[in-house]
Protein backbone atom coordinates (compact mmCIF):
# COMPACT_ATOMS: atom_id res chain seq x y z
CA UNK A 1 25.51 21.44 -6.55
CA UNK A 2 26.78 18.30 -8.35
CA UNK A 3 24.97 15.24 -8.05
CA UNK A 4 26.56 12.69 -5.49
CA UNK A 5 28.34 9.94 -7.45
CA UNK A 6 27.50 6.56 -6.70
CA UNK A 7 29.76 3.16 -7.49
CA UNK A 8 27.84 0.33 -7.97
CA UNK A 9 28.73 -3.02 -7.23
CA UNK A 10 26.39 -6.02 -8.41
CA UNK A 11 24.57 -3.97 -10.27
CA UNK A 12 21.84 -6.18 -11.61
CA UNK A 13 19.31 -5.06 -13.58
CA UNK A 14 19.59 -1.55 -11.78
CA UNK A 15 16.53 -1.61 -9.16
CA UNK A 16 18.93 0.06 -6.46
CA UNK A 17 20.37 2.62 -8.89
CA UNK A 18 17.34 3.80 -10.24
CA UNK A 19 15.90 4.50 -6.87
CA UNK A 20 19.03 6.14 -5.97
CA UNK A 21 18.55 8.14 -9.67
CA UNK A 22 15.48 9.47 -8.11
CA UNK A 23 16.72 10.67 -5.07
CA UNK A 24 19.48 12.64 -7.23
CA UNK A 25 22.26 10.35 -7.64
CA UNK A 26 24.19 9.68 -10.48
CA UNK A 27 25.84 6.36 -10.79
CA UNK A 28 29.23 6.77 -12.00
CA UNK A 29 30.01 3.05 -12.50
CA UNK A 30 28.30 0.14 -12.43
CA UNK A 31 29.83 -3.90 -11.89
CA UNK A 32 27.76 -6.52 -13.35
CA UNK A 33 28.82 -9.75 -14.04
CA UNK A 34 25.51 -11.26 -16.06
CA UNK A 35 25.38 -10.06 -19.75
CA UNK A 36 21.46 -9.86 -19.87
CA UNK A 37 21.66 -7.51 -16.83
CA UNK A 38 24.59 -5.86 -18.41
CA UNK A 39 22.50 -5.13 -21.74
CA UNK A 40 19.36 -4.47 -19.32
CA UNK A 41 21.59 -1.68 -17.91
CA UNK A 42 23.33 -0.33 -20.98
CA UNK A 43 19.59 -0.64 -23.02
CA UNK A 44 17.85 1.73 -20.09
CA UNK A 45 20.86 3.79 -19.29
CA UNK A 46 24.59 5.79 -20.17
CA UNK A 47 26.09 4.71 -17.22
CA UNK A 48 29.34 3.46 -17.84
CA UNK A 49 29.12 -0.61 -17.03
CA UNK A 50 31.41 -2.93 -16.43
CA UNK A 51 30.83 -6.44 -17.20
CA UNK A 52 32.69 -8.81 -15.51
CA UNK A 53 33.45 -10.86 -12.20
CA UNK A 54 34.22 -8.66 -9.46
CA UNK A 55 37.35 -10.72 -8.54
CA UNK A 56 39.08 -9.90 -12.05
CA UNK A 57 38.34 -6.42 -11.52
CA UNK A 58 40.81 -3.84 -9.71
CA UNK A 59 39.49 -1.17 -7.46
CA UNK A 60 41.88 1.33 -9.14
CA UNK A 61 40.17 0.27 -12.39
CA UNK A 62 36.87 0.75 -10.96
CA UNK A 63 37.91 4.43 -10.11
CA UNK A 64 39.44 4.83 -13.35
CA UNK A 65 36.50 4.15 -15.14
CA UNK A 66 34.30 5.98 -13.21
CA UNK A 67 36.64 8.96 -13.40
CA UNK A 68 37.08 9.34 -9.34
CA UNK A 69 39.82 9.35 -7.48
CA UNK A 70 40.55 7.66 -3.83
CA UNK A 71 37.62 9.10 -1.51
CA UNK A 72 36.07 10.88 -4.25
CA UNK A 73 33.12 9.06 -4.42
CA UNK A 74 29.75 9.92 -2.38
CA UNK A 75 28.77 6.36 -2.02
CA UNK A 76 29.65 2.69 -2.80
CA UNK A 77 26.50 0.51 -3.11
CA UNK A 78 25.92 -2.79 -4.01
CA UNK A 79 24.10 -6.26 -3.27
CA UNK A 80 26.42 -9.22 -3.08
CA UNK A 81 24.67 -12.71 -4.46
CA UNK A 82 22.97 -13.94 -0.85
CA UNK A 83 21.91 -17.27 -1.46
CA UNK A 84 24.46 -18.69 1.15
CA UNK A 85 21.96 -16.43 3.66
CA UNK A 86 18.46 -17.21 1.66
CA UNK A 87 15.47 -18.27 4.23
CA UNK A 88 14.52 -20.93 1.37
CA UNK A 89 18.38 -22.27 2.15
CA UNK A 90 16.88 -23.32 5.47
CA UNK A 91 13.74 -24.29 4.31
CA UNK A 92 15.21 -26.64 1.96
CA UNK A 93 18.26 -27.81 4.33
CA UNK A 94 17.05 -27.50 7.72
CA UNK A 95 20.30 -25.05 7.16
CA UNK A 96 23.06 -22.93 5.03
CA UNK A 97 26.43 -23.42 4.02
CA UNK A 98 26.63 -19.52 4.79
CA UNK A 99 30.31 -18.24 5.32
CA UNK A 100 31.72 -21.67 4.07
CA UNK A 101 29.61 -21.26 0.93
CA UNK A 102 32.62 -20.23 -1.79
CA UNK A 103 29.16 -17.85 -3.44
CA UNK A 104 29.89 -16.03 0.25
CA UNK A 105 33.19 -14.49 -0.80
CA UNK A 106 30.92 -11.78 -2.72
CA UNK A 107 30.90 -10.07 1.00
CA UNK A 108 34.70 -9.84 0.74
CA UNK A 109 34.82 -8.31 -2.92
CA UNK A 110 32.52 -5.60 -1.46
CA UNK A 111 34.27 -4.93 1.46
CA UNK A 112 37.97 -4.81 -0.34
CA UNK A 113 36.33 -1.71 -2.99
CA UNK A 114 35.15 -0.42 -0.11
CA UNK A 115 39.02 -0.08 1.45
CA UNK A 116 40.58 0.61 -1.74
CA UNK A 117 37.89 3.58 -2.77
CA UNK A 118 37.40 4.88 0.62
CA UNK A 119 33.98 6.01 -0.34
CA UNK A 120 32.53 9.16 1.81
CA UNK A 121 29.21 6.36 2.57
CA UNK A 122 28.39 2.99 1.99
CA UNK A 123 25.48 1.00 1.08
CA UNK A 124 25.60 -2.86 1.42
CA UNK A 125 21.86 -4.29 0.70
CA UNK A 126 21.13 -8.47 1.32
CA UNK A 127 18.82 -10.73 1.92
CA UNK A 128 17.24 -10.81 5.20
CA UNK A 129 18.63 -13.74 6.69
CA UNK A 130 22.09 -12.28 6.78
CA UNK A 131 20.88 -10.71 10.05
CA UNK A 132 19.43 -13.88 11.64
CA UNK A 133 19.75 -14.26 15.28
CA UNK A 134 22.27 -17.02 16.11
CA UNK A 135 23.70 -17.31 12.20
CA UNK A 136 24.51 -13.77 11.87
CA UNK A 137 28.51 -15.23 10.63
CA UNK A 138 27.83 -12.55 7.70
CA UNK A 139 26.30 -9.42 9.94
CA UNK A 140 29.87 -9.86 12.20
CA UNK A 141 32.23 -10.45 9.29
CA UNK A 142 30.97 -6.96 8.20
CA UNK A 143 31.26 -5.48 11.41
CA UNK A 144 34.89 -7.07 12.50
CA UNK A 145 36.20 -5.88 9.00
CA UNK A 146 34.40 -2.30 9.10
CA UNK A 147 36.34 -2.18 12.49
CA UNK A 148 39.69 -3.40 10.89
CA UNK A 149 39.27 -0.77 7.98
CA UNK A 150 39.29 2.25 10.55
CA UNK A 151 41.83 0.65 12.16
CA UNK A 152 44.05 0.64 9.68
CA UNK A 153 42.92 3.28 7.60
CA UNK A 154 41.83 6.25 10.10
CA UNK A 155 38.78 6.20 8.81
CA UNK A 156 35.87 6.61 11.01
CA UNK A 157 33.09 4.49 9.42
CA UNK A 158 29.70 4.80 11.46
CA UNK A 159 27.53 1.03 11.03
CA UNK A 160 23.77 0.85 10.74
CA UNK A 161 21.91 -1.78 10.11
CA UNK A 162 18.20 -2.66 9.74
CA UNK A 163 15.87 -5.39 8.02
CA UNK A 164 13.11 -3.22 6.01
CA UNK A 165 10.00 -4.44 4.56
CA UNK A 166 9.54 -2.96 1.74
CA UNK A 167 5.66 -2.75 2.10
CA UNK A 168 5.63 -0.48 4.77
CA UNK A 169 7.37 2.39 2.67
CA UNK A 170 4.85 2.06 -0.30
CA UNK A 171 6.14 -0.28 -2.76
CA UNK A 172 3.46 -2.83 -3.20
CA UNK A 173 5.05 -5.86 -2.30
CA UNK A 174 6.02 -7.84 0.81
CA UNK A 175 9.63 -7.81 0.53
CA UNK A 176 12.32 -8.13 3.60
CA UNK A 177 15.91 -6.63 2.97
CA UNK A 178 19.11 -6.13 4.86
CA UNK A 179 20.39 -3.05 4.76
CA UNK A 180 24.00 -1.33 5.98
CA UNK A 181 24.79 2.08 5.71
CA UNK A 182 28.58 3.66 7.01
CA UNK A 183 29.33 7.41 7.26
CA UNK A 184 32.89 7.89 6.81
CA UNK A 185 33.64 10.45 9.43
CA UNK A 186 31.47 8.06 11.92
CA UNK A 187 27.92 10.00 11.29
CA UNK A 188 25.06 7.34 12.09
CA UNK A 189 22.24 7.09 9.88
CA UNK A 190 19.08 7.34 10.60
CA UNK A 191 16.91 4.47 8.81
CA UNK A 192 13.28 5.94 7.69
CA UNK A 193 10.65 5.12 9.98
CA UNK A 194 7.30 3.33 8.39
CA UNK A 195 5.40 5.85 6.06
CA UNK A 196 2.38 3.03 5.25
CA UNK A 197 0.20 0.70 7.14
CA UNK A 198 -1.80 -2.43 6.70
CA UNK A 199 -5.42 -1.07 7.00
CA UNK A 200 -8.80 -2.14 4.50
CA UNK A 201 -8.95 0.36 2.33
CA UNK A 202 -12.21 1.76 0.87
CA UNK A 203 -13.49 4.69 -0.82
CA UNK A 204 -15.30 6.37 2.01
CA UNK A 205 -11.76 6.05 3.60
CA UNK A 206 -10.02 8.55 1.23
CA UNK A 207 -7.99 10.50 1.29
CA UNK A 208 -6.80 9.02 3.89
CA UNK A 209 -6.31 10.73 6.95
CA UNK A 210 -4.45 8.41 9.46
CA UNK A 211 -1.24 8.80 10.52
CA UNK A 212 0.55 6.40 8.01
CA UNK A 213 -1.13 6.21 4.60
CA UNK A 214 -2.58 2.62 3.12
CA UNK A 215 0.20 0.13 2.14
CA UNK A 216 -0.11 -0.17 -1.55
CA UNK A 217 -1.42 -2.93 -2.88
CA UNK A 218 -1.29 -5.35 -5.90
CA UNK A 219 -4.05 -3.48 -7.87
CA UNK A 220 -2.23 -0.21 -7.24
CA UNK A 221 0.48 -1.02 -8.95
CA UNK A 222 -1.27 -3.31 -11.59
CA UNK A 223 -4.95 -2.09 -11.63
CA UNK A 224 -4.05 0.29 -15.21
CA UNK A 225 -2.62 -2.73 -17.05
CA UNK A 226 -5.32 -4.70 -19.57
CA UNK A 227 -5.01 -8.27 -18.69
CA UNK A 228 -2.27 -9.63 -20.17
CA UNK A 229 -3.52 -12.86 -22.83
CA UNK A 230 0.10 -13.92 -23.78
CA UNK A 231 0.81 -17.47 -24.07
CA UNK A 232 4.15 -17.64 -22.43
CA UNK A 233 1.74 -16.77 -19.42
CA UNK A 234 -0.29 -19.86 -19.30
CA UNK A 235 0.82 -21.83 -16.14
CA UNK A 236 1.74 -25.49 -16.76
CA UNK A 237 3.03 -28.72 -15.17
CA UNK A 238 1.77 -31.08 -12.91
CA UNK A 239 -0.31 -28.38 -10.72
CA UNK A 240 -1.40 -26.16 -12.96
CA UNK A 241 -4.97 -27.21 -13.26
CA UNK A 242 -5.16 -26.74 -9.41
CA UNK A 243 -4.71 -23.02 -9.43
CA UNK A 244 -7.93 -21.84 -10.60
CA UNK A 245 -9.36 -23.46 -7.40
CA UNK A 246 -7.40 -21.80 -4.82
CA UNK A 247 -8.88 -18.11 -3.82
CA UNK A 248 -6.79 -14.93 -4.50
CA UNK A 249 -5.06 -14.37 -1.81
CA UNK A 250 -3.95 -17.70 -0.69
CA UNK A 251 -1.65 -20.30 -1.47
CA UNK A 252 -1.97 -24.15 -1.48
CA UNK A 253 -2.73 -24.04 2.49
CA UNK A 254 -6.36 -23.57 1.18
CA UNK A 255 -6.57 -27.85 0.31
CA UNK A 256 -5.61 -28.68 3.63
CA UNK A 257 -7.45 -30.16 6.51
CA UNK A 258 -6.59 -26.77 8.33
CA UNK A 259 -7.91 -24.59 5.00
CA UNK A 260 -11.38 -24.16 3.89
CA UNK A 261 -10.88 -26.47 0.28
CA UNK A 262 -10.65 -30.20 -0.04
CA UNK A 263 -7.37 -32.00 1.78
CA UNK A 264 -5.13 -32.48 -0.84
CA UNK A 265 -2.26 -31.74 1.35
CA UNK A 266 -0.34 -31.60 4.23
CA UNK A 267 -0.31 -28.66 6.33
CA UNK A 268 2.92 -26.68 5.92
CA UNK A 269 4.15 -29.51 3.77
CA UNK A 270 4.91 -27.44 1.03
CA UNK A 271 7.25 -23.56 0.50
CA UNK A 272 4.97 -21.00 1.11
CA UNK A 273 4.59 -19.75 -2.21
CA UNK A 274 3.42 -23.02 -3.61
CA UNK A 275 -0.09 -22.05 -5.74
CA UNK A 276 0.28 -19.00 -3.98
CA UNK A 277 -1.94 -16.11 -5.67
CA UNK A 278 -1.99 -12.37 -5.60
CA UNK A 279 -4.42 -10.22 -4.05
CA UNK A 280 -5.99 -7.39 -5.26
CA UNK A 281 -6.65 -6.20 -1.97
CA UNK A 282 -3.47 -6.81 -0.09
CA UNK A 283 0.72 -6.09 -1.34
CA UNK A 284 2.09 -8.43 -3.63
CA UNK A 285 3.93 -11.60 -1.80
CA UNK A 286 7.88 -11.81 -2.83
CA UNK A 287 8.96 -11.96 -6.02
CA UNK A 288 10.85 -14.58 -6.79
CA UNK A 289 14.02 -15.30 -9.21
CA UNK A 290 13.59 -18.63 -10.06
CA UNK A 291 10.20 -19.69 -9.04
CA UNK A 292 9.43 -23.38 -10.61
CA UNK A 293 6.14 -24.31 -12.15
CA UNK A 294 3.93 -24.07 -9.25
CA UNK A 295 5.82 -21.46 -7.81
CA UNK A 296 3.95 -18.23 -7.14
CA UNK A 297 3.47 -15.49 -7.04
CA UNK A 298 0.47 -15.93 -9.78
CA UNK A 299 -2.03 -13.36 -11.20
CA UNK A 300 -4.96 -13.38 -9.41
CA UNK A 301 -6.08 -14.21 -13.86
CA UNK A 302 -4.31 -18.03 -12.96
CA UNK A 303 -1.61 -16.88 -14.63
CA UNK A 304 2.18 -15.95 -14.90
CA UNK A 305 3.01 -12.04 -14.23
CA UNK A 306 4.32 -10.43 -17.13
CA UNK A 307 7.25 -8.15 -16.94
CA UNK A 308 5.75 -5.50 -16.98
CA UNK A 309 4.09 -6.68 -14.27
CA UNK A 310 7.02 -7.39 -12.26
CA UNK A 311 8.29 -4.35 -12.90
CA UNK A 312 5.58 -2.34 -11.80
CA UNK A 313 5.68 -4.51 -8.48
CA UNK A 314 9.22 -3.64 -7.96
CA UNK A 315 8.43 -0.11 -8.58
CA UNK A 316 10.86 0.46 -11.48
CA UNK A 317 10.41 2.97 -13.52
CA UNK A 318 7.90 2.97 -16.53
CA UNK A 319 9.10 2.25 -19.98
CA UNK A 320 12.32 0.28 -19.19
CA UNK A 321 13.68 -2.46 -21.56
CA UNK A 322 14.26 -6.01 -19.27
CA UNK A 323 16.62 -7.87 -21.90
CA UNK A 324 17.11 -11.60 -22.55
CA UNK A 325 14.65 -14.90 -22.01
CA UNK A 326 11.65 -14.90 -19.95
CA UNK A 327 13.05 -17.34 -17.34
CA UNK A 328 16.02 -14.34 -17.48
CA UNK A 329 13.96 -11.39 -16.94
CA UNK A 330 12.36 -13.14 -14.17
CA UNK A 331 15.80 -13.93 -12.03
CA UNK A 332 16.64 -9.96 -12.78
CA UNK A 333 13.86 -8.63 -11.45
CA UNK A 334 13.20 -11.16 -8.87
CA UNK A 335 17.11 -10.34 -7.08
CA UNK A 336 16.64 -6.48 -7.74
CA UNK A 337 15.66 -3.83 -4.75
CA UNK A 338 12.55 -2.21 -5.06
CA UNK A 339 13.42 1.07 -6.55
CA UNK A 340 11.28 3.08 -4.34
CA UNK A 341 12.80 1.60 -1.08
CA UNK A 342 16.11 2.50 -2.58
CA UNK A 343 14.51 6.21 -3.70
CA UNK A 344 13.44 6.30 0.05
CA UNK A 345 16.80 5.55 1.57
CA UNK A 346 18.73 7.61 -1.22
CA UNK A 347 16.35 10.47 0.36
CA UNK A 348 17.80 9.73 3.80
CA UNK A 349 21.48 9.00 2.17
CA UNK A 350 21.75 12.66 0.34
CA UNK A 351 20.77 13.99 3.87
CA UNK A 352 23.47 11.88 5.64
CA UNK A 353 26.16 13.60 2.95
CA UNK A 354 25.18 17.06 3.40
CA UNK A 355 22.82 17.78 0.96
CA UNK A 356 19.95 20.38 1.43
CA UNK A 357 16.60 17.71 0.92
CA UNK A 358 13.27 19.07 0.34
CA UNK A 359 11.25 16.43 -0.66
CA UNK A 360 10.11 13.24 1.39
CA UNK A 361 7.76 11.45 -0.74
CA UNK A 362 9.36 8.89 -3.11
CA UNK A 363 8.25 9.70 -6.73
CA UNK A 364 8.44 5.94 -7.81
CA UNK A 365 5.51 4.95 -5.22
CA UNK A 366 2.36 3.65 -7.47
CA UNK A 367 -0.78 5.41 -6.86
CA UNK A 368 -3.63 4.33 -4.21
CA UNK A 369 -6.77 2.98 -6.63
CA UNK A 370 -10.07 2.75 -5.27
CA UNK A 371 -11.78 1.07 -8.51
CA UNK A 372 -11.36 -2.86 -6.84
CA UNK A 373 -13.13 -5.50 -8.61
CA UNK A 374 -14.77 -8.01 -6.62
CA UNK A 375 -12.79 -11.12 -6.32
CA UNK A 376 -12.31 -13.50 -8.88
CA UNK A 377 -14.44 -16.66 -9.04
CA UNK A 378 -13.36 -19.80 -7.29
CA UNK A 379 -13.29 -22.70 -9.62
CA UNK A 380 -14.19 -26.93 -9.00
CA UNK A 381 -11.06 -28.76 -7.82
CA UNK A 382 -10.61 -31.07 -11.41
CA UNK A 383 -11.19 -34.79 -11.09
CA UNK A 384 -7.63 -35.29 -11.76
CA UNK A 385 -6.57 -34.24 -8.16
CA UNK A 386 -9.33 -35.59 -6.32
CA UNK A 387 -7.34 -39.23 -5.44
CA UNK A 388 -5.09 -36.88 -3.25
CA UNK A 389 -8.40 -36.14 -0.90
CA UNK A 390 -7.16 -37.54 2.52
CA UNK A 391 -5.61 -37.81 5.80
CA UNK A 392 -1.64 -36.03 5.57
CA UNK A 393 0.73 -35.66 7.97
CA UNK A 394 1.59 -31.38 9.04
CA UNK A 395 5.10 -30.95 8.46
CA UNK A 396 6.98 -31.53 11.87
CA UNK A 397 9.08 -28.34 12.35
CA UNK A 398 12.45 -26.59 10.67
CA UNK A 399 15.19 -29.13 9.69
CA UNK A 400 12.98 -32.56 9.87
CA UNK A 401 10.93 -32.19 6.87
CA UNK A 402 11.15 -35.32 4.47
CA UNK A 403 14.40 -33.34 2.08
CA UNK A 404 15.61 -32.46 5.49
CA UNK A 405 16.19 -36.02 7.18
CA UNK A 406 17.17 -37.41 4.17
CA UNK A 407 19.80 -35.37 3.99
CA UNK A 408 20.88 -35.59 6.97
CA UNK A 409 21.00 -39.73 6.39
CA UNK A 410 23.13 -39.10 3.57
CA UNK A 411 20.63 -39.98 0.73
CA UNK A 412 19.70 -38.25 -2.47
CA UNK A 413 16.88 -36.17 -2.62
């Protein structure tokens, strides 16, 4: 049996499509608009890639290109640019621009391929805050036009939706996704249930014989590499001598009056992943695409992952060629799926099409380690930090942050 072809749609640097690979697809196309992911794509695979804007490309050129023909292909997939739906949007703004946001139209592109190509199944992946109760805008857009395109069409497409973490299917990282699958004859799929759980793993504990395996952790994925000495590593800026302080594991809630450092700030006053450092023990936090200078994740080392790195915690596969600047590799990786959620789901997808599935486990899943070091040593706070020692306010709630009510005055931030 052929391979079920796959369009893909904001391609990236390919973290969907090679999970999909290793379920048995075979992208036929793929649309990226950024040339380093472009070159990332065309460097690692033969897939024929087209690079440009979506909105100065025709869906009969798509096809064309791709060598299909109208409902030919098996599935259209694809992750339009979310940062109109981004938690950190809130964070930042005490709200999003969302649907008014002109980067929103993205949604739109996707869903007009999606009528022209009349694709047996569809994938649409996105951030998890397109699904957010009370400013789900973007959840009933898809929904209203999914109902319009049957309409119209006689199609029958089925819609599924579902926020995965990414963690609980084995890929060694805490990531949140939106997901929505359509059948075109109206089958509903069935999202995989949880294969891995939080638990302490040890060696007496393996194999492990519980119901769900161990989540995999940060030293699963990384605990081969040899620690990485390369300068472009070193962490710099205004914080950087702060990190060494701050326990793997935590972030900069540790110097707070709530933490168990010095109170150097105020509780909650910062995002999350400020001086926020890997564990060996737990899943990696989020990776980022355009973390700043204090931004974490860090190494666990006080340093910057390497690529490598980053690709082992989005579980692509080994040996692949990330092309362009450091600061570009980073933004690929940090907007890509985790291939082995996508391997997971591509399982599920084949079996939604038809196909005769054997296997279950994703291949792409790293493998448990039981060789932990202890943890690293805790360093001094320096002298240079020691003036912020003090009484600070806890941030007051969502939307009335300091960025938050300035806005809102109409001052610059």
């Amino acid at each position: 049996m052929k391979k079920p072809r796959v369009i893909s749609l904001f391609t990236g640097a390919g973290g969907l499509d090679y999970g999909l690979e290793a379920a048995g697809f075979q992208t036929a196309v793929a649309l990226e608009v950024d040339p380093d992911s472009a070159a990332t794509l065309r460097a690692n695979r033969t897939w024929p890639v087209i690079e440009r804007d979506i909105h100065e490309v025709s869906s009969d050129e798509i096809l064309k290109i791709a060598g299909l023909k109208v409902g030919e292909a098996d599935l259209l997939v694809g992750g339009p640019p979310c940062q109109p739906f981004s938690k950190s949007g809130y964070w930042a703004n005490g709200d999003a621009g969302r649907l008014e946001d002109p980067r929103a139209s993205t949604l739109e592109a996707y869903l007009r391929v999606l009528i022209d190509t009349k694709p047996k199944a569809f994938l649409l992946e996105n951030v998890a805050g397109l699904a957010y109760r009370k400013k789900d805008e973007g959840l009933e857009l898809l929904r209203r036009t999914i109902e319009e395109i049957n309409a119209s069409t006689g199609t029958s497409y089925s819609f599924t939706s579902a926020v995965l973490n990414a963690a609980d299917y084995g890929v060694p990282q805490e990531r949140k996704r939106f997901f929505l699958v359509g059948h075109r004859d109206g089958t509903e799929f069935r999202f995989p249930t949880p294969t891995h759980q939080a638990v302490q793993k040890t060696a007496a504990q393996l194999p492990f014989d519980g119901e769900l395996e161990p989540r995999r952790t940060a030293w699963d994925a990384l605990g081969d590499l040899e620690d990485d000495d390369d300068p472009s590593l070193k962490v710099t800026g205004k914080w950087a001598g702060l990190l060494p302080s701050i326990p793997e594991g935590e972030n900069y809630l540790f110097h707070t009056d709530r933490g168990r450092g010095l109170a150097l700030f105020g509780w909650r006053r910062r995002y999350w992943s400020f001086l926020l450092k890997l564990s060996k023990r737990l899943p990696s936090w989020t990776v980022t695409a355009q973390p700043g200078s204090a931004i974490g994740p860090f190494h666990w080392k006080n340093r910057r992952l390497s690529v490598r790195e980053l690709c082992r915690l989005q579980t692509f596969p080994e040996n692949l060629q990330i092309v362009g600047s450091r600061s570009s590799c980073q933004r690929q990786l940090g907007n890509a799926v985790p291939s082995a959620l996508a391997e997971t789901l591509g399982l599920e997808l084949r079996r939604l099409l038809g196909h005769r599935v054997r296997r279950t486990i994703p291949k792409l899943i790293p493998p448990l380690r039981t060789d932990i070091p202890s943890r690293e040593r805790v360093r001094k706070v320096p002298e240079k930090y020691l003036h912020l020692v003090g009484e600070h306010e806890s941030h007051p709630g969502t939307g009335q942050g300091y960025g938050a009510v300035l806005r809102a005055q109409g001052q610059q931030v």
